[in-house]
Protein backbone atom coordinates (compact mmCIF):
# COMPACT_ATOMS: atom_id res chain seq x y z
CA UNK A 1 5.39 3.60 8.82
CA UNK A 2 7.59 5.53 10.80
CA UNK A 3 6.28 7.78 13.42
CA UNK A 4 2.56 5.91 13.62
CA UNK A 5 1.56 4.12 17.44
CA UNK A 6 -0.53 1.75 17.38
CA UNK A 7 -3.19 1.60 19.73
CA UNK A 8 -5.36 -1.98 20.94
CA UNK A 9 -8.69 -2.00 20.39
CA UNK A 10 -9.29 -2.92 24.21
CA UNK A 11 -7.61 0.87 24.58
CA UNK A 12 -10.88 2.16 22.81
CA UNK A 13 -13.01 1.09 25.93
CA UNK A 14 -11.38 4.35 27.75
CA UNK A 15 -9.60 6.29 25.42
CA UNK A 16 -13.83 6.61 23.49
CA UNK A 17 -14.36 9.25 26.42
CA UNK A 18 -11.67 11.48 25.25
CA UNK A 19 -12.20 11.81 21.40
CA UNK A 20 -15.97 11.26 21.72
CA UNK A 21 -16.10 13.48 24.17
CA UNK A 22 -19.80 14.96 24.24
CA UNK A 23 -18.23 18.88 23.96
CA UNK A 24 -21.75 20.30 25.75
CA UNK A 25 -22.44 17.68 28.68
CA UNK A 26 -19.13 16.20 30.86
CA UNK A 27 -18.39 12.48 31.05
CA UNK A 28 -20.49 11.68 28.15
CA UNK A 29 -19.52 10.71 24.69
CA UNK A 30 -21.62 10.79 21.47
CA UNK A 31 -22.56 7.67 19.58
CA UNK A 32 -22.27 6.94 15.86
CA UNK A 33 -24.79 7.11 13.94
CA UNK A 34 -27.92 8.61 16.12
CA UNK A 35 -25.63 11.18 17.74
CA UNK A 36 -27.05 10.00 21.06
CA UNK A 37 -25.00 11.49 24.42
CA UNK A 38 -24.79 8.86 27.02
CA UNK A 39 -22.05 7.82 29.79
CA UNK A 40 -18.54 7.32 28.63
CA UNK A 41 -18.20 4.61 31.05
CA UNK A 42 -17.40 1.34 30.12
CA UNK A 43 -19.76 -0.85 30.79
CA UNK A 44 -18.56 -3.91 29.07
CA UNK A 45 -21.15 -3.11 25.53
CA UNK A 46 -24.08 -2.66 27.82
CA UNK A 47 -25.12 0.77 26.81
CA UNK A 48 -22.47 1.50 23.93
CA UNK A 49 -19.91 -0.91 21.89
CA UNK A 50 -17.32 -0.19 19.63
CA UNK A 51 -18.40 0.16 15.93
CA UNK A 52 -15.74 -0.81 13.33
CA UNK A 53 -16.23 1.41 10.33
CA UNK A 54 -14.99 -1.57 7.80
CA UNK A 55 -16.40 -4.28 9.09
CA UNK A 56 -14.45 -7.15 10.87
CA UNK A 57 -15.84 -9.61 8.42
CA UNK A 58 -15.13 -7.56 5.67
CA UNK A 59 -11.18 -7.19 6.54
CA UNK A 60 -8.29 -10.01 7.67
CA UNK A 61 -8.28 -11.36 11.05
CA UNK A 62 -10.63 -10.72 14.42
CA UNK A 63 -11.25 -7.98 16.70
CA UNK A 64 -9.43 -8.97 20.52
CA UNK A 65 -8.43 -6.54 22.90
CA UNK A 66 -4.67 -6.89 22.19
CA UNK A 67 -5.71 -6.31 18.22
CA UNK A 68 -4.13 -3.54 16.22
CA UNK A 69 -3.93 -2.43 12.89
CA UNK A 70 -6.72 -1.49 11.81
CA UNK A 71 -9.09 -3.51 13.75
CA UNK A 72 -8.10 -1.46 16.88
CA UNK A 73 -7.37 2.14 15.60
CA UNK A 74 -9.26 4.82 16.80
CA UNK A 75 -9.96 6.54 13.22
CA UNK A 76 -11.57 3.36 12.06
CA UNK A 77 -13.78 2.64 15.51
CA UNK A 78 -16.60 4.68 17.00
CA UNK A 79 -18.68 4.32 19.86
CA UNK A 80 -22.17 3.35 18.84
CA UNK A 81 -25.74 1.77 20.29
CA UNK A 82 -25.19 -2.32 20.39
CA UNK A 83 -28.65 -2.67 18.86
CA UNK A 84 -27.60 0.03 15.73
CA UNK A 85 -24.57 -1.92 15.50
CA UNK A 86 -25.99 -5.10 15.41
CA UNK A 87 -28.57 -3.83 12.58
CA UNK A 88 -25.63 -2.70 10.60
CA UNK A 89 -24.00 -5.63 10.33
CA UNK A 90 -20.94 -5.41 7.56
CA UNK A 91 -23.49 -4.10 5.35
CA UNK A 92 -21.39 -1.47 2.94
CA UNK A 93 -22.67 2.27 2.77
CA UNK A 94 -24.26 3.14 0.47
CA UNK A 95 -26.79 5.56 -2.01
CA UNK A 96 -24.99 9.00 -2.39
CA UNK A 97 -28.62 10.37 -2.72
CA UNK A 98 -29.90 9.82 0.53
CA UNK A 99 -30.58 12.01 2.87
CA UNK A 100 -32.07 11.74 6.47
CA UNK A 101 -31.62 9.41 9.61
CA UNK A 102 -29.51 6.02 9.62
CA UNK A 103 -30.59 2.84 8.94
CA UNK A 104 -30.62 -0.04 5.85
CA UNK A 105 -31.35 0.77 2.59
CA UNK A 106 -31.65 -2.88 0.64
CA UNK A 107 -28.13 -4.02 0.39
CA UNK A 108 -26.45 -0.55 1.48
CA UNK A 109 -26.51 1.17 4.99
CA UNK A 110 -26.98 4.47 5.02
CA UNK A 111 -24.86 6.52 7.96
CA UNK A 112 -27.01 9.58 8.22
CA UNK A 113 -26.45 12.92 7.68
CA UNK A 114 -24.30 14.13 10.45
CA UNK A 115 -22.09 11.06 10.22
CA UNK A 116 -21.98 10.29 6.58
CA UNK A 117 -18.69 12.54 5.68
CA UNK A 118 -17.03 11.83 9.08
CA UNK A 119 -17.60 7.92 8.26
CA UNK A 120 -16.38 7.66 4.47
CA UNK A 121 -13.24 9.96 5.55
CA UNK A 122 -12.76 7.25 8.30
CA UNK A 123 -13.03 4.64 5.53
CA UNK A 124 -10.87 6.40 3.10
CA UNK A 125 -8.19 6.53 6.15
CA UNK A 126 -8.34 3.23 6.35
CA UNK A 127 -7.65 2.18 3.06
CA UNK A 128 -4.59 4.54 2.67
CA UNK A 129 -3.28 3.75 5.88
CA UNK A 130 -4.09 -0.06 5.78
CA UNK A 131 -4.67 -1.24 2.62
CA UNK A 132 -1.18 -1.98 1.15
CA UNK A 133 -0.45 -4.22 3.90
CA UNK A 134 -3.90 -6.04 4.25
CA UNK A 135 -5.17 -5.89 1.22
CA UNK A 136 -7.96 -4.10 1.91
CA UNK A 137 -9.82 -1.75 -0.93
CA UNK A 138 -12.48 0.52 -1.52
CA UNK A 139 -14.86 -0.30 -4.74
CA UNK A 140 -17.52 1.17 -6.86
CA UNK A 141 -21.02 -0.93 -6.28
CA UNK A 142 -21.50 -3.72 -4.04
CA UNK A 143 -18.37 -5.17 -2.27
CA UNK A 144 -17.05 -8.70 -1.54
CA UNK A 145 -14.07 -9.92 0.14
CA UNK A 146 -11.85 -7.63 1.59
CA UNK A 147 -13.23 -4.71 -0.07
CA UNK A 148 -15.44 -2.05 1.11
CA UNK A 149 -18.37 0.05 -0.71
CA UNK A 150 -19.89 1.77 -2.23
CA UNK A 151 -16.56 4.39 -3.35
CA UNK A 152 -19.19 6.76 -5.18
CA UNK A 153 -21.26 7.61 -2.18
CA UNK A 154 -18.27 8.08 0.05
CA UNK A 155 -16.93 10.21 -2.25
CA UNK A 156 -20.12 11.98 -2.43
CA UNK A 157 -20.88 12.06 1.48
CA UNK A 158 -17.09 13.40 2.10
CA UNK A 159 -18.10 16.60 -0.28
CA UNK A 160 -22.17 17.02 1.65
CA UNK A 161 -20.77 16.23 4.86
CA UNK A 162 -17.45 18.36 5.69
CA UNK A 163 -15.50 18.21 8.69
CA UNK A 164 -17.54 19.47 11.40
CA UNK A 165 -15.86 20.90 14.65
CA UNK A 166 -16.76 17.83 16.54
CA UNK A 167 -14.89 15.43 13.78
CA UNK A 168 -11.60 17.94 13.64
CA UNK A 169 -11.51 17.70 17.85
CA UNK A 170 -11.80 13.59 17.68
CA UNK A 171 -9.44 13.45 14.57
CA UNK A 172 -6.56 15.86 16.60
């Protein structure tokens, strides 16, 4: 695709304190999913990691620093707590009707309110950008394989959840 540069995912470790960017407090970045503002500062995962929106098990090949595509673009990584990250897991998101703070919901994860749009946009990004040429796909219900879930709720967070001044300053 002409025109596109590819960035590593190693280039997140740095590049996370410029489109993160905390816009009220200098030098600090805000985390998916709990919104938290801590150091931008790589610290090798320590105090943040980098969060890939479709799940590396749920997509072809494994994260490396030198990986691109999109296990190393920016739109489908965000910073976020190791320990929220771990509890994710590749669970799919899920359950248009919730509302609230993230966290599991049987199956599903739910992203929370002020990351739910900004997270099935990402997801929806990915697909269109990625899919043809992994083979990746978004699907009604419960996912397998390569496929990512659930397409109702995204579509539903996308419309409860618009761009927010914060997502339109990471996404430029």
């Amino acid at each position: 695709r002409a025109g596109h540069i590819q960035r590593a995912y190693g280039d997140f470790r740095n590049s996370a304190r410029l489109h993160d960017a905390d816009p009220n407090t200098p030098g600090r970045i805000l985390l998916a999913y709990n919104r938290a503002s801590i150091s931008g500062q790589w610290d090798s995962g320590s105090t943040w990691n980098r969060e890939h929106i479709w799940p590396q098990s749920r997509q072809p090949g494994s994260a490396s620093n030198s990986s691109r595509g999109n296990l190393g673009d920016p739109h489908a990584l965000k910073p976020c707590n190791p320990s929220i990250n771990s509890s994710r897991g590749n669970k799919p998101f899920g359950l248009a009707t919730s509302s609230g703070t993230y966290g599991s919901q049987g199956g599903y994860y739910y992203a929370g309110d002020a990351d739910k749009g900004d997270l099935a946009r990402s997801l929806m990004y990915s697909e269109t950008r990625y899919g043809p040429e992994t083979g990746i796909q978004l699907v009604n219900g419960f996912p397998s394989g390569n496929r990512m879930g659930d397409l109702a709720s995204l579509v539903a967070w996308h419309y409860a959840d618009p761009p927010d001044t914060f997502e339109r300053r990471r996404n430029h």
